[in-house]
C-alpha atoms as a PDB file:
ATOM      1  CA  UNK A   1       7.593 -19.397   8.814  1.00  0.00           C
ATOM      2  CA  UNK A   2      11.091 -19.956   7.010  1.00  0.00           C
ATOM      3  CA  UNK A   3      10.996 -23.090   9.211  1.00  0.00           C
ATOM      4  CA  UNK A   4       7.682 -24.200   8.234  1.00  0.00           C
ATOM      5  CA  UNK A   5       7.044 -23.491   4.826  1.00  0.00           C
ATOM      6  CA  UNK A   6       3.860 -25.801   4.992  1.00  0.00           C
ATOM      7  CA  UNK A   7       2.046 -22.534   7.247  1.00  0.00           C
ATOM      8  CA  UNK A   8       2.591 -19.727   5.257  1.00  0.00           C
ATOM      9  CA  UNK A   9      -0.247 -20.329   3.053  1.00  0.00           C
ATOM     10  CA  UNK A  10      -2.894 -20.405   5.979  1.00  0.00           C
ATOM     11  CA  UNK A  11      -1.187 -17.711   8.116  1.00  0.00           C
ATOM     12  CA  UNK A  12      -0.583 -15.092   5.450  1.00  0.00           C
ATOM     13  CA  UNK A  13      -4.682 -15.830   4.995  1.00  0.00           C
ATOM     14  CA  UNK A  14      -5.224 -15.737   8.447  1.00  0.00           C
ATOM     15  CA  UNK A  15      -3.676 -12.033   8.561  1.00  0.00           C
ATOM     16  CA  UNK A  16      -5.911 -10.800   5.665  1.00  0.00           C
ATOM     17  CA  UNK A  17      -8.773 -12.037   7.948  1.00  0.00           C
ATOM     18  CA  UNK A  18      -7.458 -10.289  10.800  1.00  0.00           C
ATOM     19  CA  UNK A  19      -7.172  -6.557   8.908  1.00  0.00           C
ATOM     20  CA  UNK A  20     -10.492  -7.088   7.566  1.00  0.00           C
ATOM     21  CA  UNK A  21     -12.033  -7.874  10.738  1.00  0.00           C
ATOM     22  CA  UNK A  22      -9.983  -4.772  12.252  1.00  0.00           C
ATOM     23  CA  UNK A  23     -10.838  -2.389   9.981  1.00  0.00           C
ATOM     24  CA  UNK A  24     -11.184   1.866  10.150  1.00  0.00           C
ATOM     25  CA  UNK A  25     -14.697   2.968  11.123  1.00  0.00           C
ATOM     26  CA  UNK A  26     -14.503   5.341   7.882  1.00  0.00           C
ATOM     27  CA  UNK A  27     -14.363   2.279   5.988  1.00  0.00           C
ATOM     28  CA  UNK A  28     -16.731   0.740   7.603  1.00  0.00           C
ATOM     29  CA  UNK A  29     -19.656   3.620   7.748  1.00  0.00           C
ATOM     30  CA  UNK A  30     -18.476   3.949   3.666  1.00  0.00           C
ATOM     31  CA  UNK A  31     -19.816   0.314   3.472  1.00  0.00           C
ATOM     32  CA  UNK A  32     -22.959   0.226   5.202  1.00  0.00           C
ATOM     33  CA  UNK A  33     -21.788  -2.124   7.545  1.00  0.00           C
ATOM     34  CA  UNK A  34     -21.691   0.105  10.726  1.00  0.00           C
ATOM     35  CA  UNK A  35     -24.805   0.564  12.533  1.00  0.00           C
ATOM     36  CA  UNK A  36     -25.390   3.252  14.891  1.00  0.00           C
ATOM     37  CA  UNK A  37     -27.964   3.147  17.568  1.00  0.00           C
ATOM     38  CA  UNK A  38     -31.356   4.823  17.213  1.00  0.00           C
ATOM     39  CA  UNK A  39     -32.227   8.363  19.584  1.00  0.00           C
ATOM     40  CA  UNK A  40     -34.776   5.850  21.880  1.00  0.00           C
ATOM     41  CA  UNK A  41     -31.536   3.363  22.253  1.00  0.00           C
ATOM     42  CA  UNK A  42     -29.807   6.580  22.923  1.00  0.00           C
ATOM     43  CA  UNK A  43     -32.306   7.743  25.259  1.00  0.00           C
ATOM     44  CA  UNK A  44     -32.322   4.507  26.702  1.00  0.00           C
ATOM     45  CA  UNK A  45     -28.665   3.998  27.734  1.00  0.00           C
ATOM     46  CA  UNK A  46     -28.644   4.109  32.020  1.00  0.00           C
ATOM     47  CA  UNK A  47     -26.468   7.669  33.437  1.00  0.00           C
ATOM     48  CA  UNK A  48     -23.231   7.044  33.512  1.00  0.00           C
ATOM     49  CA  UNK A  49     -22.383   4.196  30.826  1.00  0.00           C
ATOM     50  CA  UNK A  50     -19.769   4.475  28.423  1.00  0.00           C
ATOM     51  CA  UNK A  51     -20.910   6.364  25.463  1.00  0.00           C
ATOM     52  CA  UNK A  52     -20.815   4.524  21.652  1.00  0.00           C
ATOM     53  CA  UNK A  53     -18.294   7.581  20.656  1.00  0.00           C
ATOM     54  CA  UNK A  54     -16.104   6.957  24.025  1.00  0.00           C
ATOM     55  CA  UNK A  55     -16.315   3.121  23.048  1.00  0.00           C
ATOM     56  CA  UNK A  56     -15.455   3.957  18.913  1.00  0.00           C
ATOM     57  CA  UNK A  57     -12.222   5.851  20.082  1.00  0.00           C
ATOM     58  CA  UNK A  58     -10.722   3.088  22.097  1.00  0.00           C
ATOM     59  CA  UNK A  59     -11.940   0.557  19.530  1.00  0.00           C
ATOM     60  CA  UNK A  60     -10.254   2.595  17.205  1.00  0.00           C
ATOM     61  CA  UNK A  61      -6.881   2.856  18.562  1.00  0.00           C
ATOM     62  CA  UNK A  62      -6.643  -0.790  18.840  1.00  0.00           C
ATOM     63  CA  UNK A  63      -7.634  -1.871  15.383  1.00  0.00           C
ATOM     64  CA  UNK A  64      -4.846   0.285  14.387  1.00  0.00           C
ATOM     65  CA  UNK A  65      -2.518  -1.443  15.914  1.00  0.00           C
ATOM     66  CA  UNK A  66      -3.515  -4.907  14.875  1.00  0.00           C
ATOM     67  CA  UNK A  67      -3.701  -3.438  11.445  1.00  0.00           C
ATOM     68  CA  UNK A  68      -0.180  -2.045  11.964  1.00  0.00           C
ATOM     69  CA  UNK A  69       0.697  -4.934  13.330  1.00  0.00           C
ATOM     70  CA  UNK A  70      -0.159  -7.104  10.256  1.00  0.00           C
ATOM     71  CA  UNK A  71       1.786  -4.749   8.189  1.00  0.00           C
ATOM     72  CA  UNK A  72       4.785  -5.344   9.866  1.00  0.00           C
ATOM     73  CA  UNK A  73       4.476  -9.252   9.299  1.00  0.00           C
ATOM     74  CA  UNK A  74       3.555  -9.336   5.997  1.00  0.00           C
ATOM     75  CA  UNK A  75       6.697  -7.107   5.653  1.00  0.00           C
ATOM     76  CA  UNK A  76       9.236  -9.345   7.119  1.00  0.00           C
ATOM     77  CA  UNK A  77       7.637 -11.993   5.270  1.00  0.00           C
ATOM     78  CA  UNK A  78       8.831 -10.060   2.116  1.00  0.00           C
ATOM     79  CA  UNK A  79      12.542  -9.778   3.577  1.00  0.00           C
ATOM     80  CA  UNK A  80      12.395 -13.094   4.368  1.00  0.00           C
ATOM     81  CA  UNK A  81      10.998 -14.414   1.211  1.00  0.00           C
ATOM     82  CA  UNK A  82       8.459 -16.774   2.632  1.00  0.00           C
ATOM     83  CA  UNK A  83       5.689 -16.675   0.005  1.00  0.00           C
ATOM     84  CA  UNK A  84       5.874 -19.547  -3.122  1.00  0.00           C
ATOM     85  CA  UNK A  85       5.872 -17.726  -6.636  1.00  0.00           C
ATOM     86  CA  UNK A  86       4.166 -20.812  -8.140  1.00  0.00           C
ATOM     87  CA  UNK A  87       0.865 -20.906  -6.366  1.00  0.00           C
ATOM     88  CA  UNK A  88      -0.307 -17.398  -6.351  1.00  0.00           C
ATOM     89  CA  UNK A  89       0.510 -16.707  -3.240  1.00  0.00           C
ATOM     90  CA  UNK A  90       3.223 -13.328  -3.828  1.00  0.00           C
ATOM     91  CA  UNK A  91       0.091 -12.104  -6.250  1.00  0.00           C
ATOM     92  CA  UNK A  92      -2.215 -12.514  -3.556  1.00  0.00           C
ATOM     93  CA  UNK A  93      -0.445 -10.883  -0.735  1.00  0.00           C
ATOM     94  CA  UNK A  94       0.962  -8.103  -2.942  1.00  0.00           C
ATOM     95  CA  UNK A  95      -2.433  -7.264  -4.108  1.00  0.00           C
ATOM     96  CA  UNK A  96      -4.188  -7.468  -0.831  1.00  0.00           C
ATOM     97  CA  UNK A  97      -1.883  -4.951   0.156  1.00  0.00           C
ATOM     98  CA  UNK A  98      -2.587  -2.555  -2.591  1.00  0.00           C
ATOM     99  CA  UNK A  99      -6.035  -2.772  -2.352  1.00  0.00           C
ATOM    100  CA  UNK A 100      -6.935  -3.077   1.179  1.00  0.00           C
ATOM    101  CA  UNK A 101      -3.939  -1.921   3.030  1.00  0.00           C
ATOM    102  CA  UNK A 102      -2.699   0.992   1.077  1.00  0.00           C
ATOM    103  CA  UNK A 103      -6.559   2.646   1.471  1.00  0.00           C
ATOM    104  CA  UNK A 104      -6.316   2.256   4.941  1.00  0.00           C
ATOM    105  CA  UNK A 105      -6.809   5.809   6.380  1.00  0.00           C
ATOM    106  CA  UNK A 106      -4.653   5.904   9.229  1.00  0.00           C
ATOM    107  CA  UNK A 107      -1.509   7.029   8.101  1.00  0.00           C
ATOM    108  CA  UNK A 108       0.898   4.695   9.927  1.00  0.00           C
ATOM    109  CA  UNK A 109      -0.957   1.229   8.780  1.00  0.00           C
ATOM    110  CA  UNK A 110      -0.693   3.192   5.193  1.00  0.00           C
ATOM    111  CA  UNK A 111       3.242   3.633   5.644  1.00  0.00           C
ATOM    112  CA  UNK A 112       3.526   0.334   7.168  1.00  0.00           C
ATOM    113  CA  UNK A 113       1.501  -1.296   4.083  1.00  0.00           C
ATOM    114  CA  UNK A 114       3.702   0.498   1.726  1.00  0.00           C
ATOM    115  CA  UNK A 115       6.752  -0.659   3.692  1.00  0.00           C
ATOM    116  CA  UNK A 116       5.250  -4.138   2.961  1.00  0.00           C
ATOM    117  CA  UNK A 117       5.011  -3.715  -0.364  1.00  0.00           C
ATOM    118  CA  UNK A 118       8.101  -2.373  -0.948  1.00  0.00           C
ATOM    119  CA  UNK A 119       9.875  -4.962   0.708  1.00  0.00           C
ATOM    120  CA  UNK A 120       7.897  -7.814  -1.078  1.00  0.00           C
ATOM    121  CA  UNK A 121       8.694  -6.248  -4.210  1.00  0.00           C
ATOM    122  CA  UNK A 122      12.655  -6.124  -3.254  1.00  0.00           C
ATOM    123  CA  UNK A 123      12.534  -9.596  -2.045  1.00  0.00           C
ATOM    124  CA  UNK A 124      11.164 -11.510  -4.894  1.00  0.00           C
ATOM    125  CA  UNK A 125      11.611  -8.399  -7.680  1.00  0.00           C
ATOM    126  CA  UNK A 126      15.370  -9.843  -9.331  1.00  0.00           C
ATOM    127  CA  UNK A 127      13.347 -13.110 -10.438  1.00  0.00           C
ATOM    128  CA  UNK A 128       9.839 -11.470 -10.733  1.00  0.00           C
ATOM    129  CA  UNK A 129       9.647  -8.167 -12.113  1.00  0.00           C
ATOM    130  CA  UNK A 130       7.333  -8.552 -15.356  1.00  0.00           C
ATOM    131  CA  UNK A 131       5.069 -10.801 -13.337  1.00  0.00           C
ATOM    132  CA  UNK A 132       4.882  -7.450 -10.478  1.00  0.00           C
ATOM    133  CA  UNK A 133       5.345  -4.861 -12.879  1.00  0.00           C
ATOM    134  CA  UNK A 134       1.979  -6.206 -14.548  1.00  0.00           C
ATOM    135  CA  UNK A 135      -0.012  -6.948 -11.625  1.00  0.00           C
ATOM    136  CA  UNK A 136       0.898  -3.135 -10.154  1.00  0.00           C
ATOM    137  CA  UNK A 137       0.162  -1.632 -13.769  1.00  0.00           C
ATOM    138  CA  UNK A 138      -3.335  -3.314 -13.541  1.00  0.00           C
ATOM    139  CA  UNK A 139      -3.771  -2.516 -10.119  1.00  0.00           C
ATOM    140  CA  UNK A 140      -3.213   1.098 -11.467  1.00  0.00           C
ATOM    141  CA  UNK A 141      -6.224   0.832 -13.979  1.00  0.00           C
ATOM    142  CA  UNK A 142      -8.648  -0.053 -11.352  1.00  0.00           C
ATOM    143  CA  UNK A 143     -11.323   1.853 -10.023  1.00  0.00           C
ATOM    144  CA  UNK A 144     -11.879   3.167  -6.922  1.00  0.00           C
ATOM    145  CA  UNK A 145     -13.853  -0.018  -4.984  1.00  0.00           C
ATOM    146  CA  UNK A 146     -17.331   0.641  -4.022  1.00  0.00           C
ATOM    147  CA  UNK A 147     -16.988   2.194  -0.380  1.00  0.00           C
ATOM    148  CA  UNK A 148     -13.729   3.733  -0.869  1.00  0.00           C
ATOM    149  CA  UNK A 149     -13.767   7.199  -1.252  1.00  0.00           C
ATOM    150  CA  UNK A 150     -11.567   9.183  -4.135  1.00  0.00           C
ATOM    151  CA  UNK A 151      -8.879  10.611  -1.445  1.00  0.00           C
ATOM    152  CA  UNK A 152      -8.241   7.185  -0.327  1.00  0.00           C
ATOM    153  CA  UNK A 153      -8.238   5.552  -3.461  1.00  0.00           C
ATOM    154  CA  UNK A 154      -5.939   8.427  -4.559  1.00  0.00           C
ATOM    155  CA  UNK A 155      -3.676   7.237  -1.511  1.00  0.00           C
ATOM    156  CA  UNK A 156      -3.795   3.746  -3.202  1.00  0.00           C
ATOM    157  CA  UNK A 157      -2.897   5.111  -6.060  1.00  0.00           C
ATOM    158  CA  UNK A 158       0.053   6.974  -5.030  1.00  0.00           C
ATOM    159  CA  UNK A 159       1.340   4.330  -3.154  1.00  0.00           C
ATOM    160  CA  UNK A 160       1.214   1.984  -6.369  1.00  0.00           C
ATOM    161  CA  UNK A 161       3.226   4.296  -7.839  1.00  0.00           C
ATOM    162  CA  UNK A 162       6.002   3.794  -5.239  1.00  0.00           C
ATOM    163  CA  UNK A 163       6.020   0.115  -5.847  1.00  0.00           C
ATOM    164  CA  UNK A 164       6.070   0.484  -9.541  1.00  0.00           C
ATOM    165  CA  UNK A 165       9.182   2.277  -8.870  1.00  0.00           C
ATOM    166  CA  UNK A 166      10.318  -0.092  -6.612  1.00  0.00           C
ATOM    167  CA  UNK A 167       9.843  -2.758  -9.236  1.00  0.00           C
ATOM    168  CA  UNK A 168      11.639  -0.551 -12.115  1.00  0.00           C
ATOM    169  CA  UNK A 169      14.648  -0.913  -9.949  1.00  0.00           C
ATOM    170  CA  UNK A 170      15.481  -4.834 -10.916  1.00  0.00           C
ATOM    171  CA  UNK A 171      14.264  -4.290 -14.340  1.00  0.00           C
ATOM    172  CA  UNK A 172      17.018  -5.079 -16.996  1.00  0.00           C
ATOM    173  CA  UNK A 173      19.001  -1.896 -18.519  1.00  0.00           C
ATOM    174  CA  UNK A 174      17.816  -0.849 -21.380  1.00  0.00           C
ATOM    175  CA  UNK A 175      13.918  -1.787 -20.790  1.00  0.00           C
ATOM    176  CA  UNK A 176      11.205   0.081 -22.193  1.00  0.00           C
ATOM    177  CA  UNK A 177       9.346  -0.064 -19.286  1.00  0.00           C
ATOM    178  CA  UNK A 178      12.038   2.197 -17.116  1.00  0.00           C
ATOM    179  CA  UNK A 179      11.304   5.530 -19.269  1.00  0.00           C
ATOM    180  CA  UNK A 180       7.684   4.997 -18.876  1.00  0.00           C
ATOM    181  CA  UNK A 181       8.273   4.595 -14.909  1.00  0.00           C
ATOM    182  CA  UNK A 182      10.086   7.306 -14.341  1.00  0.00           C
ATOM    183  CA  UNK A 183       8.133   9.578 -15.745  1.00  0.00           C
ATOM    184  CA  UNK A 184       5.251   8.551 -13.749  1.00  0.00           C
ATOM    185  CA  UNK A 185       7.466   8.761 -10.675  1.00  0.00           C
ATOM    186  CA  UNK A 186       8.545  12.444 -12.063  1.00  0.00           C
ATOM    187  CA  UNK A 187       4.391  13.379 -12.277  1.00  0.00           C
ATOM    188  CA  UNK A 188       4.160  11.590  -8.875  1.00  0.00           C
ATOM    189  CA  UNK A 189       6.333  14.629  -7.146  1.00  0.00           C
ATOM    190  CA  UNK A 190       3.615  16.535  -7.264  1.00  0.00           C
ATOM    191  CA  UNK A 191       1.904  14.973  -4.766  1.00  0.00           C
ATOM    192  CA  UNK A 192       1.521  16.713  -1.446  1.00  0.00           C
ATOM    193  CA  UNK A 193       3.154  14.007   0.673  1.00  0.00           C
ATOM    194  CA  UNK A 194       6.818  14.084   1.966  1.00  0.00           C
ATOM    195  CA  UNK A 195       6.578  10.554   2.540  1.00  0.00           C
ATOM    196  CA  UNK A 196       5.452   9.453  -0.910  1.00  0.00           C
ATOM    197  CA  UNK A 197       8.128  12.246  -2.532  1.00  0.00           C
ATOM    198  CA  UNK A 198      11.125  11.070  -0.121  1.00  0.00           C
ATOM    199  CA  UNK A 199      10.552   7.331  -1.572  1.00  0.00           C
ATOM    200  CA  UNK A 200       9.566   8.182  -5.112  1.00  0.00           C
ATOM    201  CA  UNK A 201      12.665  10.245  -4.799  1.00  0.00           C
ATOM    202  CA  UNK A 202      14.702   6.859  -3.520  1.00  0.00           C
ATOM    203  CA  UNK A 203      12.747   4.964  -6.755  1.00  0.00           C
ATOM    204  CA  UNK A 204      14.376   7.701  -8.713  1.00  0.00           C
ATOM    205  CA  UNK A 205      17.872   7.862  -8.545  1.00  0.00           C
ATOM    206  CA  UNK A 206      18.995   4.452  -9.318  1.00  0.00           C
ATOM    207  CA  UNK A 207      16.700   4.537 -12.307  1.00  0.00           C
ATOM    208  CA  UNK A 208      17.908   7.540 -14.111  1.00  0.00           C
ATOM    209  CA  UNK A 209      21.123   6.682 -13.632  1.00  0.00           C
ATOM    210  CA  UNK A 210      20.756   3.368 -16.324  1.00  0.00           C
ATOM    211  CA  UNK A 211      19.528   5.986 -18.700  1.00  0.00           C
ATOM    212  CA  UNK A 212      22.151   7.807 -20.219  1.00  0.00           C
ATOM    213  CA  UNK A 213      20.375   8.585 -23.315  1.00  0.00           C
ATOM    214  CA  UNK A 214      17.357  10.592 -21.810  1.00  0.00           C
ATOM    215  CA  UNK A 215      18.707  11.224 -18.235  1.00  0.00           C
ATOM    216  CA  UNK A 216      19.342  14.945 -18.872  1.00  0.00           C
ATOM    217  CA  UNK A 217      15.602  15.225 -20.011  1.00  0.00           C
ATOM    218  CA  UNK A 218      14.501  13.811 -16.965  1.00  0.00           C
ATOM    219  CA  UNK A 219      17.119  15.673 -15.106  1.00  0.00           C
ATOM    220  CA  UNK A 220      15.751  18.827 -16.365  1.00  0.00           C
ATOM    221  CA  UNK A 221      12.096  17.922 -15.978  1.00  0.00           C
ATOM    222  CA  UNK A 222      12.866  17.448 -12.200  1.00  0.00           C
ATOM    223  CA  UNK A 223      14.759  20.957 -12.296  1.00  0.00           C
ATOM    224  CA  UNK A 224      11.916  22.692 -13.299  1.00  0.00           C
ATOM    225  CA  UNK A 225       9.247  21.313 -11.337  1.00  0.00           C
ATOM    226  CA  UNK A 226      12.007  21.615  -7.884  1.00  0.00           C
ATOM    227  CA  UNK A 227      12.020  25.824  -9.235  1.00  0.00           C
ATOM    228  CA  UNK A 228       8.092  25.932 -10.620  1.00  0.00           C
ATOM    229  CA  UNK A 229       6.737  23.341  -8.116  1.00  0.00           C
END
């Protein structure tokens, strides 16, 4: 794709297709748009044939992977700074991921969406950060989408977070925006998640260390909540 810039575009579109068309059963059923057959069809079914709950776990397995799989492109398409900043195409992705890939209830295609985020976010963040840092703030406002349940849309959420983070990180010294961050990221160790508290963690320490003037009442805030939980 750094060789043809002309494909990005279509193939970054062509992956959304390909996670939507791959995605978790759970999602799915929360739609409406799995159907299960009837007792007669049931009933019906000759001795011996492969079972629609033998079938869902296999299916299952490998629409994680492809899932996981478009994760990891869309992430070296962020290290590699593929996507133009001038047609839409960095919102786009980055939202896509927040929305559909960071509700994704298998945990690795969650990671692996974050990880995509994250490095989308690092790749284009020194020349972009308002232009994120808004789009993740309004992605934070949003409500849970119809079909998405409030655990996964609190994964979404949390996830967002980590981004928003990520994003504080090229913002310049001094900012407004950094206090507010951080002490979202401070709330944010609450949650139950080593995963999302070793990378808020990571979001953390460069951030407090560009604020000298408050730093020891974040410091202490962090203190506290390491002794009280």
């Amino acid at each position: 794709l750094v060789e043809h810039p002309k494909a990005v575009a279509a193939t970054l579109g062509r992956l959304q297709d390909v996670f939507e068309a791959n995605l978790a059963y759970e999602v799915l059923e929360a739609r409406g748009a799995l159907k299960k057959k009837s007792v007669e069809e049931l009933m019906a079914m000759p001795v011996g044939e492969e079972t629609d709950e033998e079938k869902e776990a296999k299916e299952k397995i490998t629409k994680s992977y492809i899932r996981a799989s478009v994760a990891i492109i869309m992430r070296e398409c962020g290290r590699a700074k593929v996507m133009s900043t001038e047609d839409g195409m960095l919102d786009t992705t980055l939202l896509f991921i927040v929305q559909h890939g960071l509700v994704d209830p298998d945990d690795q295609v969650h990671q692996g969406m974050l990880d995509a985020g994250a490095a989308i976010v690092d790749g284009y963040g020194a020349d972009n950060a308002g232009q994120l840092l808004e789009l993740l703030e309004a992605a934070m406002e949003e409500p849970a989408a119809k079909g998405v349940s409030v655990e996964l849309h609190d994964r979404r959420r949390e996830g967002t977070v980590v981004l928003l983070g990520t994003v504080a990180k090229h913002l310049a010294k001094g900012d407004s925006k950094v206090a507010s961050i951080v002490s979202t990221l401070v709330e944010s160790l609450s949650i139950p998640s080593e995963s999302v508290q070793r990378s808020v963690a990571n979001c953390l320490a460069p951030l407090v260390a560009t604020m000298k003037d408050t730093a020891g009442t974040f410091l202490t805030q962090l203190v506290e909540r390491c002794l009280n939980g």
